[in-house]
PDB file of N, CA and C in Angstrom:
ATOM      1  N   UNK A   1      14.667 -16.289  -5.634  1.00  0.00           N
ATOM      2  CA  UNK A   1      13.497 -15.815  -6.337  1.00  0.00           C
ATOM      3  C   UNK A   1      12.588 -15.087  -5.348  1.00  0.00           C
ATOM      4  N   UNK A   2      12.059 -13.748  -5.312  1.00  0.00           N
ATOM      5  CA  UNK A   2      11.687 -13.171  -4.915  1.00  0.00           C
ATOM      6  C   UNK A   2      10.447 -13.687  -4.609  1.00  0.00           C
ATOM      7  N   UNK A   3       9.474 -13.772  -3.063  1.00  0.00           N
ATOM      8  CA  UNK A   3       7.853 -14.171  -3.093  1.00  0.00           C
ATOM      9  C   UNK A   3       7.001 -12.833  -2.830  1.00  0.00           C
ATOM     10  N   UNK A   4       6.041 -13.677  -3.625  1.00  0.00           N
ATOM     11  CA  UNK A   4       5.059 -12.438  -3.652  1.00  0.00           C
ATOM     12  C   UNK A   4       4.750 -11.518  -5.331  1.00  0.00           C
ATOM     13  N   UNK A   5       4.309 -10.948  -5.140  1.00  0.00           N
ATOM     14  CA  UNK A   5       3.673  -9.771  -6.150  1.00  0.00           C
ATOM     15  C   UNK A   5       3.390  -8.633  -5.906  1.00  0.00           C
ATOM     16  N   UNK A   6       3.701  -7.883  -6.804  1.00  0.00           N
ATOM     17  CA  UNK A   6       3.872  -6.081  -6.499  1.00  0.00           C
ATOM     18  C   UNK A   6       2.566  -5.606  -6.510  1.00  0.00           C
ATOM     19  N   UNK A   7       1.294  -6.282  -6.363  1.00  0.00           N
ATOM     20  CA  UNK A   7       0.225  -5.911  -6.147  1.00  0.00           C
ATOM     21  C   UNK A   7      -0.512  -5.859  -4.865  1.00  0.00           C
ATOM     22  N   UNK A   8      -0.880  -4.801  -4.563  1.00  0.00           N
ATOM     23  CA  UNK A   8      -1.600  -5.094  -2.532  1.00  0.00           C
ATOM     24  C   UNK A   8      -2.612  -5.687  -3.047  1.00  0.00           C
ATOM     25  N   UNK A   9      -2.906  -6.877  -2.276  1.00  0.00           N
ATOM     26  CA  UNK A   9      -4.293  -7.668  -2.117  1.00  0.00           C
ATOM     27  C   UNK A   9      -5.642  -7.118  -1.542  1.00  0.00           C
ATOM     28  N   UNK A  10      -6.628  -7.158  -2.606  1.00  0.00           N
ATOM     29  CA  UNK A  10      -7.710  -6.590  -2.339  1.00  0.00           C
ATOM     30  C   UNK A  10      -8.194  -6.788  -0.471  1.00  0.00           C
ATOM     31  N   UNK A  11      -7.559  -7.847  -0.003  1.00  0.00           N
ATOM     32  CA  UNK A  11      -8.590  -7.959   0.991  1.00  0.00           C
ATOM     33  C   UNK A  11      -8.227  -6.983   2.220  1.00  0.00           C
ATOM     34  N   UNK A  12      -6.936  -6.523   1.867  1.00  0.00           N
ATOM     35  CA  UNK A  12      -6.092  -5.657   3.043  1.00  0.00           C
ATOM     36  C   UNK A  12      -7.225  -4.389   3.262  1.00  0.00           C
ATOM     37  N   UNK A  13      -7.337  -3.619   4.452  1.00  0.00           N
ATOM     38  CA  UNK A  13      -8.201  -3.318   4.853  1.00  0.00           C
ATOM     39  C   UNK A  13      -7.804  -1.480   4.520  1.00  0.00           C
ATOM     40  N   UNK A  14      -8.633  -0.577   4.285  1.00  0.00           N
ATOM     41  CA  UNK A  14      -8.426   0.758   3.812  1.00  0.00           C
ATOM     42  C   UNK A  14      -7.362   1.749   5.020  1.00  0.00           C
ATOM     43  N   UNK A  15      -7.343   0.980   6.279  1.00  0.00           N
ATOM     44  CA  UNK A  15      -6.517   1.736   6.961  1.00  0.00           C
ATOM     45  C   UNK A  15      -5.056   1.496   6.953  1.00  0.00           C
ATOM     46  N   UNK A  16      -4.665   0.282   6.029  1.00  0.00           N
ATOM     47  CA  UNK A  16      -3.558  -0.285   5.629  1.00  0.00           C
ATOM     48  C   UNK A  16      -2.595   0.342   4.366  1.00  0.00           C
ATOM     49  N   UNK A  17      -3.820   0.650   3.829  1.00  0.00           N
ATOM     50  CA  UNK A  17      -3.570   1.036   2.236  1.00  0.00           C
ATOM     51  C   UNK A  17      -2.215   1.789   2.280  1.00  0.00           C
ATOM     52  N   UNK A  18      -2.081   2.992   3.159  1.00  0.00           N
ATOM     53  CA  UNK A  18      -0.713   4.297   2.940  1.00  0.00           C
ATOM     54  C   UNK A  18       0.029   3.111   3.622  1.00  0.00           C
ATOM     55  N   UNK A  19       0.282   2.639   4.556  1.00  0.00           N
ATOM     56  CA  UNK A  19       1.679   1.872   4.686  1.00  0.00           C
ATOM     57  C   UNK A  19       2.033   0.981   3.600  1.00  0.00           C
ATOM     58  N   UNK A  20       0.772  -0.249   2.926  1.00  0.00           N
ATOM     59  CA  UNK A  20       1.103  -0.853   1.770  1.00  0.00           C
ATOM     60  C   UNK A  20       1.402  -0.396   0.758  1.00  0.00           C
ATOM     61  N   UNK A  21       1.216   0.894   0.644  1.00  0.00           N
ATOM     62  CA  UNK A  21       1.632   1.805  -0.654  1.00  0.00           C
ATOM     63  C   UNK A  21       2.678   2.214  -0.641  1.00  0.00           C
ATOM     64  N   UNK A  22       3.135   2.942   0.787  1.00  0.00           N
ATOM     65  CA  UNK A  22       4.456   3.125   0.543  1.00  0.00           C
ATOM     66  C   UNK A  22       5.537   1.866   0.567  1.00  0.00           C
ATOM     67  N   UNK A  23       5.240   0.802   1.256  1.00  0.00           N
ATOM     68  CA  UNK A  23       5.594  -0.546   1.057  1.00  0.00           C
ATOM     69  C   UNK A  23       6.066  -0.803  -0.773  1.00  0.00           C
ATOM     70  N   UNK A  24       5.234  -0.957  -1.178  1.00  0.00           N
ATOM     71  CA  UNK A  24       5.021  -1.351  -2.864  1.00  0.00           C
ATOM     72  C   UNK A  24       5.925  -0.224  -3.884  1.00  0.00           C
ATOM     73  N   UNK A  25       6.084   1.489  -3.363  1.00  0.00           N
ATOM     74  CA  UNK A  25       6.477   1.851  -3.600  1.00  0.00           C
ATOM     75  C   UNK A  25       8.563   1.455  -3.490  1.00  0.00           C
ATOM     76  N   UNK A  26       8.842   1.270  -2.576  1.00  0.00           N
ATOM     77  CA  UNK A  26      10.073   0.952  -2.017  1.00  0.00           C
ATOM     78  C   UNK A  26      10.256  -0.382  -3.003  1.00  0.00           C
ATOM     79  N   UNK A  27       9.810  -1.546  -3.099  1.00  0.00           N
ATOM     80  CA  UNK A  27      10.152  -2.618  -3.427  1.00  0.00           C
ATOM     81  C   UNK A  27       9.477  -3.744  -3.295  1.00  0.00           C
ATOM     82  N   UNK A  28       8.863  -3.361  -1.884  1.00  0.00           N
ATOM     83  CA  UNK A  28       8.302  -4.697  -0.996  1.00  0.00           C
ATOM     84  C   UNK A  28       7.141  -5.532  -2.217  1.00  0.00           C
ATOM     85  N   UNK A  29       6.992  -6.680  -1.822  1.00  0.00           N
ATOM     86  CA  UNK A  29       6.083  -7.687  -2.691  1.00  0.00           C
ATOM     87  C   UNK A  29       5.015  -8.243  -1.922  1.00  0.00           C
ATOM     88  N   UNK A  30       4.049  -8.672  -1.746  1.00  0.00           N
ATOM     89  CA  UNK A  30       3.062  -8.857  -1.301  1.00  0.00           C
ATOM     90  C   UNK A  30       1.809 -10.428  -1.653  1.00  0.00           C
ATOM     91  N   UNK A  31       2.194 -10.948  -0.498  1.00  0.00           N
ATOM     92  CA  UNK A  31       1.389 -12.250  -0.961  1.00  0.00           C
ATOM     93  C   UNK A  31       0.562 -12.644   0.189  1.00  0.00           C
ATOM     94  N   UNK A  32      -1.046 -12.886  -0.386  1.00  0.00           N
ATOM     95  CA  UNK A  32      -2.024 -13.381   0.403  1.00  0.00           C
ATOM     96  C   UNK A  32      -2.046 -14.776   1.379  1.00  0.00           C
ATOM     97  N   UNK A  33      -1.976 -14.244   2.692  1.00  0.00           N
ATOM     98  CA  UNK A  33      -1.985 -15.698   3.609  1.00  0.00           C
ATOM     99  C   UNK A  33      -3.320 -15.490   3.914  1.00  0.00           C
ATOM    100  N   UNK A  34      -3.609 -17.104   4.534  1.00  0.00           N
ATOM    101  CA  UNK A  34      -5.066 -17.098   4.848  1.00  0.00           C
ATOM    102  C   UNK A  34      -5.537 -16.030   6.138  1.00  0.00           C
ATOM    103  N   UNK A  35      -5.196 -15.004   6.800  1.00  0.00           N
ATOM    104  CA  UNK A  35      -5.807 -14.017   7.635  1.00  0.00           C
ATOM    105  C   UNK A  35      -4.862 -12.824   7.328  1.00  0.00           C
ATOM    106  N   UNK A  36      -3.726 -13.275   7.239  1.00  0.00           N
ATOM    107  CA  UNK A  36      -3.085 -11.805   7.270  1.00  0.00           C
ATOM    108  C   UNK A  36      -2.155 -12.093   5.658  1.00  0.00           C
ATOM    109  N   UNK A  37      -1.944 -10.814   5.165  1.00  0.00           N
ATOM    110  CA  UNK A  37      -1.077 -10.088   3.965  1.00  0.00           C
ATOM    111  C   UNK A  37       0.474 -10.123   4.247  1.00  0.00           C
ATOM    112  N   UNK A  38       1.351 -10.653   3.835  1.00  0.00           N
ATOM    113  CA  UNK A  38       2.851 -11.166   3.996  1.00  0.00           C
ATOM    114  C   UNK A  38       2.997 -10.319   3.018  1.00  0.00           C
ATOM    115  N   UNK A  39       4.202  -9.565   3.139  1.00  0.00           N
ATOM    116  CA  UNK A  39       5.036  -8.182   2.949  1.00  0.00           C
ATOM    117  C   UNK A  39       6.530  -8.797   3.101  1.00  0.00           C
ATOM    118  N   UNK A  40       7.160  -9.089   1.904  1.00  0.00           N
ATOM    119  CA  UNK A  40       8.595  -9.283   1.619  1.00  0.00           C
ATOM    120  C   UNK A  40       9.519  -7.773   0.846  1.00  0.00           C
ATOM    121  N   UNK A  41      10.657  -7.775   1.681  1.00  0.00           N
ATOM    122  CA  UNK A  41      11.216  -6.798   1.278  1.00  0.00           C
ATOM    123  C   UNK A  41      12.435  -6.889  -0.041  1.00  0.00           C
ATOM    124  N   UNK A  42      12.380  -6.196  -0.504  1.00  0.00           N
ATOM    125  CA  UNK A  42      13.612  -6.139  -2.232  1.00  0.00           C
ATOM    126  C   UNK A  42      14.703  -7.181  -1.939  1.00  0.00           C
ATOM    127  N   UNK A  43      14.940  -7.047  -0.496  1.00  0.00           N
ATOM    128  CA  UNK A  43      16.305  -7.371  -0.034  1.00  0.00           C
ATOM    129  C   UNK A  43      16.373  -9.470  -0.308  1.00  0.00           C
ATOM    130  N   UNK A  44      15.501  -9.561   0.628  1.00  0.00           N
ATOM    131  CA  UNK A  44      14.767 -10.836   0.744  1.00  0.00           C
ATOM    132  C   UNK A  44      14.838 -11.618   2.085  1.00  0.00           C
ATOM    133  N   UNK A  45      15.508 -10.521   2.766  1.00  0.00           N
ATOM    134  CA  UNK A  45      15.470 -10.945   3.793  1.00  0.00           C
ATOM    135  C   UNK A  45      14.056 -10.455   5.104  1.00  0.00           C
ATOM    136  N   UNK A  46      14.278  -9.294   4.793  1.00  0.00           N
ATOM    137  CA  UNK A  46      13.203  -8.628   5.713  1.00  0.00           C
ATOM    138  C   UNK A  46      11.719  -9.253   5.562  1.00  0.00           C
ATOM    139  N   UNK A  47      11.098  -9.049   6.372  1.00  0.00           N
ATOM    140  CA  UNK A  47       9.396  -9.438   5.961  1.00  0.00           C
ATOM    141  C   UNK A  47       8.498  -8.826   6.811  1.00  0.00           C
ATOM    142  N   UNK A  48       7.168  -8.821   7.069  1.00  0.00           N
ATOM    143  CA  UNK A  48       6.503  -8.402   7.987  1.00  0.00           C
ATOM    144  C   UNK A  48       5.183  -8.654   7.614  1.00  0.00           C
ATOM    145  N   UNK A  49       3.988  -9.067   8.369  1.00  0.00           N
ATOM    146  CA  UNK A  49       2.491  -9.386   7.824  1.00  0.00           C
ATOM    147  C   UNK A  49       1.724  -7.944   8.384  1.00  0.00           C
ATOM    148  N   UNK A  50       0.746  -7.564   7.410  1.00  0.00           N
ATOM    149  CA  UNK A  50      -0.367  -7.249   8.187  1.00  0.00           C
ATOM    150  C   UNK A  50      -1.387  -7.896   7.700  1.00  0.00           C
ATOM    151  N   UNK A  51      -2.046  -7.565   8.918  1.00  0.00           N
ATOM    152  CA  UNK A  51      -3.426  -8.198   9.431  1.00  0.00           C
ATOM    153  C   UNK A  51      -4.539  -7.796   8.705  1.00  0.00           C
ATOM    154  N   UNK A  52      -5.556  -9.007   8.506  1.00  0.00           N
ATOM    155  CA  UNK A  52      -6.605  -8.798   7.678  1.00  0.00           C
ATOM    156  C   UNK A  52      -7.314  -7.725   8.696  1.00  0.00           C
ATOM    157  N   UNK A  53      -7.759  -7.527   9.828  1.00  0.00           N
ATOM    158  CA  UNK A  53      -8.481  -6.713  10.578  1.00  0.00           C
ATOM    159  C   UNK A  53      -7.947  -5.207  11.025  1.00  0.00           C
ATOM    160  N   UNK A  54      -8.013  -4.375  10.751  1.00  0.00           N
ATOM    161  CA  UNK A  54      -7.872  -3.034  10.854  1.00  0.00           C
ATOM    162  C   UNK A  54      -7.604  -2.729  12.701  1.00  0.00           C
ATOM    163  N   UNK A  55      -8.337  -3.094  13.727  1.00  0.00           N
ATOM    164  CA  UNK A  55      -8.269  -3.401  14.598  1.00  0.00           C
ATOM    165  C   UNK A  55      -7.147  -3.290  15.697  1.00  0.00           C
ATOM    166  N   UNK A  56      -5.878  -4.193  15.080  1.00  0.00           N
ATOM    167  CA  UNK A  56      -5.214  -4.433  16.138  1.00  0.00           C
ATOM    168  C   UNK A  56      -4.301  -3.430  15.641  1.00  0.00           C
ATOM    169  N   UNK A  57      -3.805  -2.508  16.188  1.00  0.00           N
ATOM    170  CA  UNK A  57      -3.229  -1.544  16.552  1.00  0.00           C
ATOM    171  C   UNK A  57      -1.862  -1.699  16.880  1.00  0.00           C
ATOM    172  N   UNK A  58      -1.381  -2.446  17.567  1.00  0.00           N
ATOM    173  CA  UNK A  58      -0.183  -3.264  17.709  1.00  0.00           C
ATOM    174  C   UNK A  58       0.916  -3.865  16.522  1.00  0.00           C
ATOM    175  N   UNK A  59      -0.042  -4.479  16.097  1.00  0.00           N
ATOM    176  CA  UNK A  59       0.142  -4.652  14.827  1.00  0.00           C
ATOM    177  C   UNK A  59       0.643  -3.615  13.755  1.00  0.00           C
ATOM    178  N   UNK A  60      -0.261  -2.677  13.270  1.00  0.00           N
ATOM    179  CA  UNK A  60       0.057  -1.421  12.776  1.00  0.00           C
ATOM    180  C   UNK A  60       1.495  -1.007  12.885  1.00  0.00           C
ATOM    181  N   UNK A  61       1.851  -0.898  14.515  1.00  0.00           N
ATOM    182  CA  UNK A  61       2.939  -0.014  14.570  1.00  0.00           C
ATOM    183  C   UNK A  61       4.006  -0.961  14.576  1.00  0.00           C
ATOM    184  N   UNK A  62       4.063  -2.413  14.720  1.00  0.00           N
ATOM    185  CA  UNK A  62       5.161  -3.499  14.359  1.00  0.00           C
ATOM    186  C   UNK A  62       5.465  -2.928  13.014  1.00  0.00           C
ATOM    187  N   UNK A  63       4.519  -3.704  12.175  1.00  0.00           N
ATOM    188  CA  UNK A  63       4.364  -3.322  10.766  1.00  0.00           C
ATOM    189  C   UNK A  63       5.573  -2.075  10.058  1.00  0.00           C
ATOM    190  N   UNK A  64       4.720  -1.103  10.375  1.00  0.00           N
ATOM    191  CA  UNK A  64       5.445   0.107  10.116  1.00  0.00           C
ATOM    192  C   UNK A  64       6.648   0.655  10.856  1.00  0.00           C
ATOM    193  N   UNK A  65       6.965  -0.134  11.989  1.00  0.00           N
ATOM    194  CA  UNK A  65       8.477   0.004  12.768  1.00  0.00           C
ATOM    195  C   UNK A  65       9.470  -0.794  11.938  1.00  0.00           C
ATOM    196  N   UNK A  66       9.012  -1.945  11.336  1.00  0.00           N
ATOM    197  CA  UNK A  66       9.402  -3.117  10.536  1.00  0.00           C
ATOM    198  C   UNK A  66       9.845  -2.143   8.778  1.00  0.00           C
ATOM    199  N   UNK A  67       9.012  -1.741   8.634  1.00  0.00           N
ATOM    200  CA  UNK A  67       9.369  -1.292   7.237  1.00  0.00           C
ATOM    201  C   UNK A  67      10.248   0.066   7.170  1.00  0.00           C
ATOM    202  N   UNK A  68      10.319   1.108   8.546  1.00  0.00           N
ATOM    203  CA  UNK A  68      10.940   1.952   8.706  1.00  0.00           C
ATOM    204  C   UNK A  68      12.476   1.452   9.024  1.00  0.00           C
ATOM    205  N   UNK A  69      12.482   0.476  10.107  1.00  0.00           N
ATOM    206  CA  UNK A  69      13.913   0.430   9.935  1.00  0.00           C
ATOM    207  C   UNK A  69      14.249  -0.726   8.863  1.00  0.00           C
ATOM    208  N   UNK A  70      13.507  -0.914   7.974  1.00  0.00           N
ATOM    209  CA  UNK A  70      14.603  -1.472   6.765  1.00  0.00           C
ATOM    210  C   UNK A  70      14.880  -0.154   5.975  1.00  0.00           C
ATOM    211  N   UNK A  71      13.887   0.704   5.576  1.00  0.00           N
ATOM    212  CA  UNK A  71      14.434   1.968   5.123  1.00  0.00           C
ATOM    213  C   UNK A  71      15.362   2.868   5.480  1.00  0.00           C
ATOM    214  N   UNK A  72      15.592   2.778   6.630  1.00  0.00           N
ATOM    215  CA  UNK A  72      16.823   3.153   7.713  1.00  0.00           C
ATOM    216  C   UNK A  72      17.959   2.656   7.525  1.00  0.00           C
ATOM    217  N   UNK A  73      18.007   0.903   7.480  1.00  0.00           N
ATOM    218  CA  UNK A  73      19.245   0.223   6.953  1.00  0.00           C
ATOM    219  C   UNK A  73      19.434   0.102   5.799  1.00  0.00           C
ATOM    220  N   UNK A  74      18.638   0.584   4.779  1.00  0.00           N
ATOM    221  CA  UNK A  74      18.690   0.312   3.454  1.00  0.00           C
ATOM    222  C   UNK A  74      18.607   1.908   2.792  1.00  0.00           C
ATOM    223  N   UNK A  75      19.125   3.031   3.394  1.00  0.00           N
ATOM    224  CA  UNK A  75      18.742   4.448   2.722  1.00  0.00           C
ATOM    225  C   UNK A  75      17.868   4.567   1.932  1.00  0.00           C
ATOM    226  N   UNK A  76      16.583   4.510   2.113  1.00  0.00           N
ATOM    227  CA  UNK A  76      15.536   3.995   1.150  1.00  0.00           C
ATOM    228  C   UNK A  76      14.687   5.289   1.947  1.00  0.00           C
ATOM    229  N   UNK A  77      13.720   5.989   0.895  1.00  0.00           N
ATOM    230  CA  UNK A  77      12.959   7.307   1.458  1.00  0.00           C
ATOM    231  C   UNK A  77      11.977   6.430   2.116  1.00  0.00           C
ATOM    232  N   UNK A  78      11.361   6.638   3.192  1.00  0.00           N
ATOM    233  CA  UNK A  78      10.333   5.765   3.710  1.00  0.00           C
ATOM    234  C   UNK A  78       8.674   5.962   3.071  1.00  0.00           C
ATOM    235  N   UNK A  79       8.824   7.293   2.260  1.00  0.00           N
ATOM    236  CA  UNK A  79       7.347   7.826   2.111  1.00  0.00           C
ATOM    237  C   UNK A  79       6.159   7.933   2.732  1.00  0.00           C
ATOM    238  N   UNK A  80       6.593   7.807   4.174  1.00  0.00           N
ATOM    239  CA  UNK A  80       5.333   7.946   4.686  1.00  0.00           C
ATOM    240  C   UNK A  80       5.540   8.309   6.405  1.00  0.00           C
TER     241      UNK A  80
END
């Protein structure tokens, strides 16, 4: 059973939004942890959090290295 919901959580921060979008677009599901946003992929295996704070930068590019190469292993358009 798939976790999460196809909705981005209000609390995710506006510099998040185009990766969670293209996220949501692909498949990914989305469920609120207490600081950071948990990002499950179609598959059910993949996952990846971002962070409630806009900030860490590091983060960001995990994130989006994380969702690129599942689109990579999964021929999936990355949209973004």
């Amino acid at each position: 059973m798939p976790r999460g919901g196809a909705e981005i959580p209000s609390s995710l921060k506006k510099e998040w939004r185009k990766l969670a979008e293209a996220m949501r677009v692909a498949g990914w599901r989305f469920e609120q942890g207490s600081r950071h946003v948990k990002a499950f992929a179609p598959d059910g295996v993949a996952w990846t959090t971002l962070p409630g704070t806009p900030s860490d930068t590091a983060a960001w590019r995990n994130a989006r290295a994380a969702f690129r190469r599942w689109c990579r292993d999964n021929a999936v358009d990355q949209g973004i």
